[in-house]
Protein backbone atom coordinates (compact mmCIF):
# COMPACT_ATOMS: atom_id res chain seq x y z
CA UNK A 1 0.00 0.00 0.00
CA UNK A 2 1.07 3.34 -0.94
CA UNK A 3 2.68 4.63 2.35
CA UNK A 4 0.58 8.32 2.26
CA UNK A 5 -2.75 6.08 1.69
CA UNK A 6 -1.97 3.76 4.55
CA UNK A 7 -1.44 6.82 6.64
CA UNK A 8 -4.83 8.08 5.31
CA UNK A 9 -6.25 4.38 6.51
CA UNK A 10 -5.34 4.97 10.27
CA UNK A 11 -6.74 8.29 10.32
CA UNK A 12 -9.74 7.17 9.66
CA UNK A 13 -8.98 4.30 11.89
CA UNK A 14 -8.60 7.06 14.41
CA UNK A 15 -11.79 8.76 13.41
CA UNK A 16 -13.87 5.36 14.35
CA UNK A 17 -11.97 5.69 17.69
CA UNK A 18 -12.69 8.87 18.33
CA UNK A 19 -16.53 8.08 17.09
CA UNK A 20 -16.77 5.19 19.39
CA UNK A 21 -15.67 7.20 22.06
CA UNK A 22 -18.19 9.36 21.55
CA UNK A 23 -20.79 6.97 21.31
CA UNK A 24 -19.44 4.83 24.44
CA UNK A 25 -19.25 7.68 26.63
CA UNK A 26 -22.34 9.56 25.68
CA UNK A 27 -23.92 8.12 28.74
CA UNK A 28 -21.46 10.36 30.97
CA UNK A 29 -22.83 13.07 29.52
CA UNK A 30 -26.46 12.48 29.46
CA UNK A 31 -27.15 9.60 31.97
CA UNK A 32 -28.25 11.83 34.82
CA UNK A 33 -30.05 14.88 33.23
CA UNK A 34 -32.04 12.21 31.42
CA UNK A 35 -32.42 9.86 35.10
CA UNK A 36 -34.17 12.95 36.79
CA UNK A 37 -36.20 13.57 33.73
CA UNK A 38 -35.13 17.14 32.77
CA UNK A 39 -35.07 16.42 29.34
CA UNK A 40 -35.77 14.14 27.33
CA UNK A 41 -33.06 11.35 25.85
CA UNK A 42 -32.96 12.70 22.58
CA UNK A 43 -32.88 16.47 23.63
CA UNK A 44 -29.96 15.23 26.16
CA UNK A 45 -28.06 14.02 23.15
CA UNK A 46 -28.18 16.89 21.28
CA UNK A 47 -27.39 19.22 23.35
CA UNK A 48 -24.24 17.25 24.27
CA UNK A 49 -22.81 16.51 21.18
CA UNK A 50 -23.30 20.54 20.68
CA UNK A 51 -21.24 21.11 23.98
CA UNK A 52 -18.84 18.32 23.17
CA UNK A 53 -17.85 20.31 20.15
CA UNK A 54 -18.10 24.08 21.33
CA UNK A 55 -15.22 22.63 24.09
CA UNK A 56 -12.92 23.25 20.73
CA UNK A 57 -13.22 27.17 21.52
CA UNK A 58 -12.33 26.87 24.76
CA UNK A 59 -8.84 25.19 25.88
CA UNK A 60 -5.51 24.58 23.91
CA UNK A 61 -4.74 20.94 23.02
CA UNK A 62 -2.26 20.20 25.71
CA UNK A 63 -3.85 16.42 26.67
CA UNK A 64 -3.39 15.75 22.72
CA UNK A 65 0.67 16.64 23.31
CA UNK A 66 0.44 14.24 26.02
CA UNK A 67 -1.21 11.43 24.55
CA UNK A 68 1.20 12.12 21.24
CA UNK A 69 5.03 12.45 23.29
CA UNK A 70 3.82 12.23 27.13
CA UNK A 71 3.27 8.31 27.21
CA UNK A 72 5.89 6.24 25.07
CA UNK A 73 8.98 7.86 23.51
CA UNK A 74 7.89 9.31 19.84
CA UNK A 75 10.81 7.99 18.01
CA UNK A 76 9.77 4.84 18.61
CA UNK A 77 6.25 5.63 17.28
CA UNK A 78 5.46 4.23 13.56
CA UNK A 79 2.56 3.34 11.71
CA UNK A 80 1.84 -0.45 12.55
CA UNK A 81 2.41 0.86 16.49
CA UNK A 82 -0.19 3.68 16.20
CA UNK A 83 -2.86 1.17 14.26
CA UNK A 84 -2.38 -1.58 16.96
CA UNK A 85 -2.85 0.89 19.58
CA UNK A 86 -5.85 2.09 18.17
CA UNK A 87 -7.53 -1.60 17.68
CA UNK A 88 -7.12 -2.58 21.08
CA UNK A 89 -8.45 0.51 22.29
CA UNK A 90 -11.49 0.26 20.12
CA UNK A 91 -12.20 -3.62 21.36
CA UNK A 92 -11.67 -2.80 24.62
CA UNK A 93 -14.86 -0.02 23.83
CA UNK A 94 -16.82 -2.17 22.11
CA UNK A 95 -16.71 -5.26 24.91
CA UNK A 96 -17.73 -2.86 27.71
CA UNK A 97 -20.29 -0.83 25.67
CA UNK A 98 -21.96 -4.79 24.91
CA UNK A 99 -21.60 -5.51 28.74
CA UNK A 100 -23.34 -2.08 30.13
CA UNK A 101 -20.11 -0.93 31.80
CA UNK A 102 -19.02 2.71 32.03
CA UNK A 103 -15.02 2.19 31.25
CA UNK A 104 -12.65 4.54 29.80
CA UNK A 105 -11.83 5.63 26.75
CA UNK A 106 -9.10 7.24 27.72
CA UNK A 107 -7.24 4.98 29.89
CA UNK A 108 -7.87 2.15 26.86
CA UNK A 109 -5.94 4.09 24.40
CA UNK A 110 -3.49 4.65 26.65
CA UNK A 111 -3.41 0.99 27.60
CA UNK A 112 -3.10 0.56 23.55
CA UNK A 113 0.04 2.67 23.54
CA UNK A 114 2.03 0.83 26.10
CA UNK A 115 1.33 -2.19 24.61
CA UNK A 116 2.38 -1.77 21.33
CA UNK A 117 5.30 0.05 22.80
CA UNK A 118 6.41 -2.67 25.25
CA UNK A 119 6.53 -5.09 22.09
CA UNK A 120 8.59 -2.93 19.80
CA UNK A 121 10.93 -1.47 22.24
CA UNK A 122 10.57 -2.52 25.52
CA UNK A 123 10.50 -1.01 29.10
CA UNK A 124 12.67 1.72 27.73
CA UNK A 125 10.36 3.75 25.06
CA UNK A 126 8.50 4.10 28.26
CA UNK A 127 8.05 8.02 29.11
CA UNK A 128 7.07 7.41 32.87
CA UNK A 129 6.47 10.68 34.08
CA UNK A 130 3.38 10.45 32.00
CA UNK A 131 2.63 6.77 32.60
CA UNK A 132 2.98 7.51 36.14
CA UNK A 133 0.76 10.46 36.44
CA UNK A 134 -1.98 9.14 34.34
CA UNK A 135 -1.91 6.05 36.41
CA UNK A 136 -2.28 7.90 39.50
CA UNK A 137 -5.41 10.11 38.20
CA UNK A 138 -7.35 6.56 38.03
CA UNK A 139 -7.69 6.36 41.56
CA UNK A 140 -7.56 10.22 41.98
CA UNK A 141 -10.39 11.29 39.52
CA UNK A 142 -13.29 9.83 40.97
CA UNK A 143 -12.11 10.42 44.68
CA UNK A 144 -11.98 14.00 43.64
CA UNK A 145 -15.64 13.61 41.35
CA UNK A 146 -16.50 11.68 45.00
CA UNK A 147 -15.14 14.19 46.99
CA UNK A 148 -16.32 17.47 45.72
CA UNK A 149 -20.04 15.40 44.81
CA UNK A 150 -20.28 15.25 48.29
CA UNK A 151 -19.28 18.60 49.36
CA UNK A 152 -21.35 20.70 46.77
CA UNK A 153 -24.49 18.08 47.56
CA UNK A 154 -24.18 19.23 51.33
CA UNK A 155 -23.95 22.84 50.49
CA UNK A 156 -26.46 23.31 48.21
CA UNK A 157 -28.60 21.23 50.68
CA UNK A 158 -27.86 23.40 53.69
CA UNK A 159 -28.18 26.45 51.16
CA UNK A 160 -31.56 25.11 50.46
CA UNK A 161 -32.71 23.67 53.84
CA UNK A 162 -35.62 26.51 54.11
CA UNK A 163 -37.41 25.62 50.59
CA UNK A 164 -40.06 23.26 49.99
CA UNK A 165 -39.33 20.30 47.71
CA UNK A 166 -41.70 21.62 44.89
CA UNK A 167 -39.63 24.67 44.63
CA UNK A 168 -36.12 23.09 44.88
CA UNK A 169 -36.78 20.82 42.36
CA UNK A 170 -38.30 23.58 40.17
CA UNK A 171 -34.99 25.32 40.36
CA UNK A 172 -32.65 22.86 40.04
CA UNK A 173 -34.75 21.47 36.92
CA UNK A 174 -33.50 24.81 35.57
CA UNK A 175 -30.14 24.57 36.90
CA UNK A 176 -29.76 20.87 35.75
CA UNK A 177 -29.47 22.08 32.00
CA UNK A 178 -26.84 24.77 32.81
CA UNK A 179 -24.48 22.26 34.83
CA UNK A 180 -25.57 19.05 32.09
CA UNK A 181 -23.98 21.40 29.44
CA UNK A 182 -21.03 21.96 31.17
CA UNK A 183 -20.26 19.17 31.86
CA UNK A 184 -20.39 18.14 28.23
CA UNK A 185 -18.28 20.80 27.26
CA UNK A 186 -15.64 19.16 29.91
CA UNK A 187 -15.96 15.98 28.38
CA UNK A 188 -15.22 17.35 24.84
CA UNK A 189 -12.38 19.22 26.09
CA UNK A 190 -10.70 16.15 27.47
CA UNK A 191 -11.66 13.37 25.29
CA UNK A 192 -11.58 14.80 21.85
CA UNK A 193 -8.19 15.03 22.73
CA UNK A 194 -6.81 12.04 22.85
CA UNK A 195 -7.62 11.63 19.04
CA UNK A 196 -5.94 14.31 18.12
CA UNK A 197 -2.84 13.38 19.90
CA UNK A 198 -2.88 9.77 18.44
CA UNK A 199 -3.70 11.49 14.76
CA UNK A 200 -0.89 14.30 15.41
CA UNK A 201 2.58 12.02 16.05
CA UNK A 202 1.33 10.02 13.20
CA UNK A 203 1.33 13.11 10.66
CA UNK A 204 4.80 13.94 12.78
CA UNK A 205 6.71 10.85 12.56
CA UNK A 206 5.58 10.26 8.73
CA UNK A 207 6.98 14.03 8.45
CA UNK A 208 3.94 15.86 7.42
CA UNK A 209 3.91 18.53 10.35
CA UNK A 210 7.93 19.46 9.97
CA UNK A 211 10.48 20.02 12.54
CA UNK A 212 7.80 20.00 15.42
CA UNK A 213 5.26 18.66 16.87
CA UNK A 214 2.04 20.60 17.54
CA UNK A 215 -1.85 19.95 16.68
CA UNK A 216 -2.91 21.36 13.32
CA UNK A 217 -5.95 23.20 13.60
CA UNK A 218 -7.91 21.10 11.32
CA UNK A 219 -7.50 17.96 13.18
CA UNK A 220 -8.35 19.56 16.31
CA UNK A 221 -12.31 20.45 14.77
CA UNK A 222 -12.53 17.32 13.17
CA UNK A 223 -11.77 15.59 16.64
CA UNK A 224 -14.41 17.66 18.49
CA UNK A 225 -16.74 17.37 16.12
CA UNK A 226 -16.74 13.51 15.30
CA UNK A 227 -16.64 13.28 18.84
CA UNK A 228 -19.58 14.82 18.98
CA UNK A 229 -21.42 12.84 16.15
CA UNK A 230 -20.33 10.15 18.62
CA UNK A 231 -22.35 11.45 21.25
CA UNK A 232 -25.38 12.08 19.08
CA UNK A 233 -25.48 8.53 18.39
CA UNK A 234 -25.42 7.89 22.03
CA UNK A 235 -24.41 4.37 24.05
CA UNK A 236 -28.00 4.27 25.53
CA UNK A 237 -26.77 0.61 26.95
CA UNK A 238 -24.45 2.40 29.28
CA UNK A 239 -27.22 5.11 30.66
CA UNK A 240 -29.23 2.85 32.57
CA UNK A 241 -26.45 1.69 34.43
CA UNK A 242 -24.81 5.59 34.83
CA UNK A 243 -28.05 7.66 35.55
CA UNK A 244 -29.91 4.95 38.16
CA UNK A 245 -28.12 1.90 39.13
CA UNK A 246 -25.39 3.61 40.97
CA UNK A 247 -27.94 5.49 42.93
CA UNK A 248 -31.31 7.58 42.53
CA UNK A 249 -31.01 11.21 41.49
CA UNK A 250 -32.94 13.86 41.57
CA UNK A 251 -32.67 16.83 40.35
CA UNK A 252 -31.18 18.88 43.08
CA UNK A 253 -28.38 15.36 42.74
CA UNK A 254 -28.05 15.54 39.11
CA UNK A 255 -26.86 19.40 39.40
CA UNK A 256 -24.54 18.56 41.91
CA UNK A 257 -22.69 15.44 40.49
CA UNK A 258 -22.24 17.19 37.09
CA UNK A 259 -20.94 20.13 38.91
CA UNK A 260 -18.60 18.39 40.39
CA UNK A 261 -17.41 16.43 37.31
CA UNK A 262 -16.91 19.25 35.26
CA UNK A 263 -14.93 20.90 37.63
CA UNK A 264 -12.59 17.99 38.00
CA UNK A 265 -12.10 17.49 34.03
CA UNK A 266 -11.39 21.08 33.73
CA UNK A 267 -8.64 21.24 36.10
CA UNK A 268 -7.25 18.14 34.84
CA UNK A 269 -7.74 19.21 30.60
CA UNK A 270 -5.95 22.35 31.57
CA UNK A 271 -2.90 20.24 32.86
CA UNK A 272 -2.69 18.50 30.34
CA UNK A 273 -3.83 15.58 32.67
CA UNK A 274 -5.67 12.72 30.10
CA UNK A 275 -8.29 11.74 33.03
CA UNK A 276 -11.56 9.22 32.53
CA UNK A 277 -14.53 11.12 32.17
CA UNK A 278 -16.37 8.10 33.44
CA UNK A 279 -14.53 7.50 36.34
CA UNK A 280 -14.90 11.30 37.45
CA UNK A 281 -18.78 11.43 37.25
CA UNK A 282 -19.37 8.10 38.35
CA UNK A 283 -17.54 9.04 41.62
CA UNK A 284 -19.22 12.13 41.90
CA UNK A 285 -22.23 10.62 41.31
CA UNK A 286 -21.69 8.26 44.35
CA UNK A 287 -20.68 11.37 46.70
CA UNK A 288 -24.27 12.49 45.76
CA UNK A 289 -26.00 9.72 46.62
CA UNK A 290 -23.51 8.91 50.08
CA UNK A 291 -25.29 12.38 51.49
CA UNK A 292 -28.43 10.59 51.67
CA UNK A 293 -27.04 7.09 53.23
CA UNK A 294 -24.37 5.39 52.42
CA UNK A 295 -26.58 2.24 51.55
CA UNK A 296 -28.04 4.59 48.81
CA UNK A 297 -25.34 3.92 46.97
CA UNK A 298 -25.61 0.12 44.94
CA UNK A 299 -22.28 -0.26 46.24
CA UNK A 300 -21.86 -3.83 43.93
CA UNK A 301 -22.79 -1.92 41.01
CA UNK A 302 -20.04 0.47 41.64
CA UNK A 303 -17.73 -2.78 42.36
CA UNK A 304 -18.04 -4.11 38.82
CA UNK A 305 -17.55 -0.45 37.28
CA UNK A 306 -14.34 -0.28 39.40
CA UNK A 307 -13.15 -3.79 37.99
CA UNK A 308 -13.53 -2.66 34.55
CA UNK A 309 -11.71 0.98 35.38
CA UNK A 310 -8.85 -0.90 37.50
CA UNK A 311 -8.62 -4.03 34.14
CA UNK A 312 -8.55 -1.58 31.24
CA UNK A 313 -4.91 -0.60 30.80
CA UNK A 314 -3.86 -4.22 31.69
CA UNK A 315 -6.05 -5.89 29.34
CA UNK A 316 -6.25 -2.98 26.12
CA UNK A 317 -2.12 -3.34 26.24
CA UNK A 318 -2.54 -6.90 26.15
CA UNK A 319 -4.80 -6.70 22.68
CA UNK A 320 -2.75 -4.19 21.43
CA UNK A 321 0.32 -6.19 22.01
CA UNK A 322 -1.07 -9.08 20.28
CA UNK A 323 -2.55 -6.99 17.03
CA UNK A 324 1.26 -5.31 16.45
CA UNK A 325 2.44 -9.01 16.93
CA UNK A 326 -0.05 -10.47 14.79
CA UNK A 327 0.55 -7.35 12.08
CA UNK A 328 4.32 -7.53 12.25
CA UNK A 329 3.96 -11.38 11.13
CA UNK A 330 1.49 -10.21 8.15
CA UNK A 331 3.72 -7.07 7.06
């Protein structure tokens, strides 16, 4: 295959990542403004996908130039490495999206990376400052998403202890939409850009960016916005399981676990930090619900989630080590 073409082939390759992304995680973004019935699913959806791709107006790519030279040295980084990555990223998706579980995107491409990497160059094409502190953020994100859940849920409460229900709700309906967008916009900020980093030290190390690396402009909109599309198609498997098995919201809930969420990604997207979306509202999601009672939180449905957060990087660098075996014996 012409070597420009074949570059043209993981692009797209990237795209269908970036879609299924998207389409995995759209339950992040809608689960609980759909779970306390402030808008409808469809509504939900497209009013994410909008957000997901405004987020390209808002922050500078710097979780794509950690993805592309923060997580295995770049001049190890070829095509066969970056199409392996990609394929056991997109399994990895496409298992947990069939078995209802909230898992990251994120964290799977990552996974992708070190396993390709480990194969073609061992412990050393390793950059473990990045490993290390990406590692670290998937116990840290949701503690924080639990953390600040929590806090903001007993704030708003005690802010709100003299209203009646009827009129709490009625403003946190309101208030839902406002936080449900932001959130969104969060989500696009952070996990549109993980594409573009993949797609950017590909067009780098087949020297179509010159002397140094950086995020063309057009891949960043095409990232946000087939993100987006992503969203619009929506993982409605993975809702159920987001918006009411971990606990039951309300609305007054709903505002405060996105809140909390979007706050987190923020933080972490300007730091360049490439953090799970999933992991950081499902934890805030739980903080919410432990205000009530701690047994209003299914506490075995958050067990299983945790599995699947704390087995991704193992088992996505395991796939992707076994596609760039299985293509290096084809090529």
């Amino acid at each position: 295959m012409n070597p420009l073409h074949f570059v043209v082939l993981i692009i797209f390759i990237a795209f269908v990542f970036d879609f299924i992304n998207g389409f995995h995680d759209a339950a992040n973004s809608i689960a609980t403004v759909v779970s306390t019935r402030v808008l409808r699913p469809h509504q939900a959806v497209v009013m994410a996908a909008f957000c997901n791709f405004a987020a390209a107006f808002f922050i500078e790519p710097h979780v794509a130039k950690t993805i592309g030279t923060g997580i295995i040295n770049p001049v190890i980084v070829d095509n066969w490495f970056i199409l392996s990555a990609l394929c056991g990223a997109i399994i990895w998706n496409l298992v947990t999206w069939w078995l209802c579980l909230p898992s990251s995107s994120s964290h799977a491409l990552i996974g992708g990376l070190i396993g390709a990497g480990f194969v073609k160059g061992g412990m050393d094409v390793m950059v473990w400052s990045g490993i290390i502190k990406t590692s670290v953020f998937i116990f840290l994100a949701p503690m924080i998403g639990l953390i600040l859940g929590l806090f903001i849920m007993i704030l708003v409460l005690n802010l709100f202890r003299g209203s009646n229900v009827s009129k709490t709700t009625s403003i946190f309906k309101k208030l839902q939409i406002v936080s449900a967008a932001t959130y969104s916009i969060s989500h696009g900020m952070n996990d549109a850009q993980k594409t573009m980093g993949i797609i950017s030290i590909l067009l780098f190390n087949n020297g179509l960016l010159g002397p140094v690396f950086y995020v063309p402009f057009w891949v960043e909109i095409l990232c946000y916005l087939i993100l987006a599309l992503g969203t619009m198609a929506g993982g409605w498997r993975i809702v159920k399981t987001m918006g009411m098995k971990i606990t039951k919201l309300q609305p007054i809930g709903g505002f405060c676990a996105e809140t909390a969420a979007a706050i987190s990604i923020i933080g972490a997207s300007v730091a360049g930090i490439p953090v799970s979306t999933t992991h950081t509202i499902t934890g805030a999601i739980m903080g919410v619900g432990a205000t009530k009672r701690l047994t209003a939180v299914h506490w075995g449905v958050a067990g299983k989630i945790l599995w699947a957060w704390i087995l991704t990087i193992p088992i996505t660098a395991l796939l992707s080590a076994v596609v760039y075996g299985l293509l290096m014996i084809i090529a």
